[in-house]
Protein backbone atom coordinates (compact mmCIF):
# COMPACT_ATOMS: atom_id res chain seq x y z
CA UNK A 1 62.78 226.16 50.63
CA UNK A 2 61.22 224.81 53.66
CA UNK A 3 61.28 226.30 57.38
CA UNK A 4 63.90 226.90 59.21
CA UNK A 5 66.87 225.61 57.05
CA UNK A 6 70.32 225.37 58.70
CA UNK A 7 68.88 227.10 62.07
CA UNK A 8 69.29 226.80 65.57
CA UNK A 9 67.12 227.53 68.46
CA UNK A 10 66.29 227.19 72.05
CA UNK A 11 62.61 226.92 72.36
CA UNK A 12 60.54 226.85 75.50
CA UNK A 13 60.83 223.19 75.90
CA UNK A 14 64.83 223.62 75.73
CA UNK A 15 64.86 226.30 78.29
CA UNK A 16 62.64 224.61 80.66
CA UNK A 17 65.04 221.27 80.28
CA UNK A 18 67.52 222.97 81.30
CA UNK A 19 65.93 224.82 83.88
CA UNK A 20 65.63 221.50 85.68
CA UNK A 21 68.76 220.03 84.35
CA UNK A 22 70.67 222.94 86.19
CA UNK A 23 68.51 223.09 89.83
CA UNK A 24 70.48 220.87 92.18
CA UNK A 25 67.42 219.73 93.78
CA UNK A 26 66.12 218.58 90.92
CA UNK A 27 68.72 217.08 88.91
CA UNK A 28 68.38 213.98 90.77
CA UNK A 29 65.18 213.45 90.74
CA UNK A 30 64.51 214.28 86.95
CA UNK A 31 67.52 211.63 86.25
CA UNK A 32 65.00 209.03 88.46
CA UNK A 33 61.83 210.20 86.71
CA UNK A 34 63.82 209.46 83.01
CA UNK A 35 65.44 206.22 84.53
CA UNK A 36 61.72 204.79 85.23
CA UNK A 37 60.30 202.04 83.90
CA UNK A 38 58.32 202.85 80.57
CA UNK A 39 55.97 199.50 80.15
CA UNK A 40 53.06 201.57 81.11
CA UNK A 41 52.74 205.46 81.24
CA UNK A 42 51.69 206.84 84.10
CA UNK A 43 51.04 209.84 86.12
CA UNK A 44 54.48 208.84 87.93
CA UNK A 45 56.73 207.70 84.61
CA UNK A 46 55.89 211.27 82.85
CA UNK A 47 59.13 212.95 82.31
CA UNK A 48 57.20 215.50 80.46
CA UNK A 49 55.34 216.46 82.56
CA UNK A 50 58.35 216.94 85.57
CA UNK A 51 59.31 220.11 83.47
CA UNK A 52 55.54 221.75 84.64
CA UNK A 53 57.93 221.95 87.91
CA UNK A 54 56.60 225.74 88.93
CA UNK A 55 60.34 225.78 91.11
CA UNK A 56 62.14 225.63 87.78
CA UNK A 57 60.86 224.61 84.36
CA UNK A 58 57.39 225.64 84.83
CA UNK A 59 56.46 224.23 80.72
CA UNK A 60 53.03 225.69 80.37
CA UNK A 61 49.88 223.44 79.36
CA UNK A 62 49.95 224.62 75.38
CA UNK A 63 53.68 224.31 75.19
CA UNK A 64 53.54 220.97 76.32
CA UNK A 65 50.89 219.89 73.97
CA UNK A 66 52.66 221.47 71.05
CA UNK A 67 56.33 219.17 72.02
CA UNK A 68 53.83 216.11 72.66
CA UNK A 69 52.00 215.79 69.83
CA UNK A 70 54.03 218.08 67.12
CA UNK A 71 57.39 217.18 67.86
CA UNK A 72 57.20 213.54 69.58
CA UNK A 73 55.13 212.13 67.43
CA UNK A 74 55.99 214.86 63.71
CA UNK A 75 55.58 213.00 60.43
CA UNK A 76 58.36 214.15 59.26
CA UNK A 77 60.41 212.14 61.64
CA UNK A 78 58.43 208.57 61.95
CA UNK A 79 60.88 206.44 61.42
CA UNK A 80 62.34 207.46 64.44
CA UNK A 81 61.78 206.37 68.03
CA UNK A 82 61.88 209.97 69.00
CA UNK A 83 60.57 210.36 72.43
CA UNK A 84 63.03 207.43 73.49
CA UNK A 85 66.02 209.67 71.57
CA UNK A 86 65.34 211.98 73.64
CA UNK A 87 64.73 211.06 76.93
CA UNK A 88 67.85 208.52 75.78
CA UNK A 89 69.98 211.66 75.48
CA UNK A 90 68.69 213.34 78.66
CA UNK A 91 70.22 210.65 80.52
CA UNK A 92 73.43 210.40 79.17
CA UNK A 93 73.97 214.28 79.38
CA UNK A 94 73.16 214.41 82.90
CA UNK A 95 74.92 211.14 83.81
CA UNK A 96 77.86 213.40 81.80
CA UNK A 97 77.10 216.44 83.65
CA UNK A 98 77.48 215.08 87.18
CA UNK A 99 80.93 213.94 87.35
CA UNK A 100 82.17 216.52 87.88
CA UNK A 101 79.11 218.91 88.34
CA UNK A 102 78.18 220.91 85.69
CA UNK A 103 75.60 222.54 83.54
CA UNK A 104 73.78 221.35 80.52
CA UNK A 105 72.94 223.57 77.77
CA UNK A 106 70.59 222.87 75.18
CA UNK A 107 70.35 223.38 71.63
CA UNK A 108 68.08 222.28 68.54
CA UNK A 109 69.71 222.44 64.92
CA UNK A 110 67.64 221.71 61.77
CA UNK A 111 68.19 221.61 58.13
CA UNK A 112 66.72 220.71 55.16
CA UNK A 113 67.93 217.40 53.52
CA UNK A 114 66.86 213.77 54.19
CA UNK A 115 64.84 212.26 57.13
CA UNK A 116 66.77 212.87 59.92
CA UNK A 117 67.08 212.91 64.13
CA UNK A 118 69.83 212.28 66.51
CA UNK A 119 70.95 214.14 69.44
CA UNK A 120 74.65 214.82 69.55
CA UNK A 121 76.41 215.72 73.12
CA UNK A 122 79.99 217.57 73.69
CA UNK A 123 81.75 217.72 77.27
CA UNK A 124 83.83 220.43 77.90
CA UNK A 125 85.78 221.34 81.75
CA UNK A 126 82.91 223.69 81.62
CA UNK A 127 79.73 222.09 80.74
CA UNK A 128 77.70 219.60 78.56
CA UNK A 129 76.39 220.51 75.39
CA UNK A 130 73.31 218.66 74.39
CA UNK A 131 72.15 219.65 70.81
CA UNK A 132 69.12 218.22 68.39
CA UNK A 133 69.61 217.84 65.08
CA UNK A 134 67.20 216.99 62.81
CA UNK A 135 65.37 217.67 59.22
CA UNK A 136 62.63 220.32 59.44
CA UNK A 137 59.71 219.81 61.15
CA UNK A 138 57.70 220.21 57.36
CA UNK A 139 55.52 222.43 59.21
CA UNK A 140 55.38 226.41 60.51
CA UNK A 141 54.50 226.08 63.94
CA UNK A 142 50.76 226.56 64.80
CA UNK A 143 50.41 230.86 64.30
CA UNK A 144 53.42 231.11 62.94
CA UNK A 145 53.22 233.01 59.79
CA UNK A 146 57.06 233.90 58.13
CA UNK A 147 55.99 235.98 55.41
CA UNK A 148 53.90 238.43 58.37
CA UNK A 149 56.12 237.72 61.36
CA UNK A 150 56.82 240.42 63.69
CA UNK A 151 59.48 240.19 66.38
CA UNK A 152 58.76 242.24 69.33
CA UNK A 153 61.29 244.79 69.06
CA UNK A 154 62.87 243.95 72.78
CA UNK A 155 62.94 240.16 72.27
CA UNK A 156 66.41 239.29 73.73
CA UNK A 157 68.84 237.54 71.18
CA UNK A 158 70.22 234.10 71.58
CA UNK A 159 73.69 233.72 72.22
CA UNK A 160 74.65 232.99 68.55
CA UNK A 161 75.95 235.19 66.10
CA UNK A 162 76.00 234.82 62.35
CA UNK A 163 78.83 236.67 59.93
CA UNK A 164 77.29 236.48 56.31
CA UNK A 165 78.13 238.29 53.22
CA UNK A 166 76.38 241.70 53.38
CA UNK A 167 73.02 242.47 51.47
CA UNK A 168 71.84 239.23 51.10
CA UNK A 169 68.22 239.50 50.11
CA UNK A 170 65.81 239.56 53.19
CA UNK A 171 64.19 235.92 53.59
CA UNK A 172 61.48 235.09 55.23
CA UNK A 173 63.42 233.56 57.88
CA UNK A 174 65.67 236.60 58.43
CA UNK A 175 62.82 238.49 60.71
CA UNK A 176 64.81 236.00 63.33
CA UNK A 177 67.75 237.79 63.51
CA UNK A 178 68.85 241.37 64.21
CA UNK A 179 71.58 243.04 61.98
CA UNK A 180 74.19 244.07 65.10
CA UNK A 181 77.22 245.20 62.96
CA UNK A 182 77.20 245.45 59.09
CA UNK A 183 80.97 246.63 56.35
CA UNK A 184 79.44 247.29 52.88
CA UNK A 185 82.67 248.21 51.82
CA UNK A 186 84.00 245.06 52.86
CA UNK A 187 80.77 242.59 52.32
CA UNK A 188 80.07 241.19 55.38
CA UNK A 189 77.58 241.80 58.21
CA UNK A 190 76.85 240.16 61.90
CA UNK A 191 73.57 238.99 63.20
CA UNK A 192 72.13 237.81 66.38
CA UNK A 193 70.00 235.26 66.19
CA UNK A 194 66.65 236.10 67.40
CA UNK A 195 64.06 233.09 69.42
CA UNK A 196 60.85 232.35 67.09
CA UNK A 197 57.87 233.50 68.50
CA UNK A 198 55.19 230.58 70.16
């Protein structure tokens, strides 16, 4: 079994997306900044480096090293154009988003099974859904050890819950969520999904 099958997540580089994605301010000027001409990279064409914005997505130095060289550029998914998937999608979800005005939310899915990445978006009244899915990364982030992991005991759950039969055997990947409701009798139990640790 490899990491992270059938998971989702909302990692630092998510929340600092849409930390930008949802400031009115800077909205606009993000959209310009992903808009820009890409023949050369520069200083000025660095969409990345936007989310470093200390007003809202404030991505620290390591964080952005880690989505720069393991994620943009991951083995596992070199076939793909992936930085140009993304900033691709980050377009259309805002052009989405702005008429009428509304917030983004960001999600990233992945499973095992063949090479894989695309980034599918849903409109709602209410907001735009932008969400990553992809095949596993074929790598434990840097540190990340499932076997040892500890969660700190008051990380704050993600907003998704997960109702599974009850007493399946603990997996490695199960120190990410928190048991919140549980039936024996019955067989099932609810979890909250839980953020991995960076």
């Amino acid at each position: 079994m490899s990491f992270g099958i059938s998971r989702i997540s909302k990692g630092k580089v998510q929340q600092a997306i849409e930390s930008v994605v949802n400031n009115a301010e800077l909205r606009p000027q993000f959209l310009v900044k992903l808009k820009q001409d890409r023949s050369t990279e520069t200083a000025d064409t660095d969409w990345i480096a936007f989310l470093r914005h200390p007003e809202a997505g404030n991505l620290q130095p390591t964080t952005e090293q880690y989505f720069r060289e393991q994620w943009l550029q991951a083995p596992a998914w070199q076939s793909f154009k992936v930085e140009p998937i993304v900033r691709q999608s980050l377009i259309k979800a805002i052009e989405l988003a702005n008429n009428p005005i509304r917030p983004i939310e960001n999600y990233w899915i992945w499973m095992d099974g063949p090479e894989r990445f695309e980034i599918v978006l849903h409109e709602s009244a209410r907001q735009v859904t932008r969400i990553i899915v992809t095949s596993p990364l074929n790598q434990v982030p840097s540190g990340v050890d499932l076997n040892n992991m500890r969660v700190d005991p008051e990380t704050p759950e993600l907003p998704f819950w997960i109702i599974k039969r009850y007493g399946e055997a603990p997996t490695p990947e199960s120190v990410l969520e928190r048991e919140k409701d549980k039936n024996p009798t019955e067989g099932w139990s609810v979890v909250q999904l839980l953020p991995i640790p960076s």
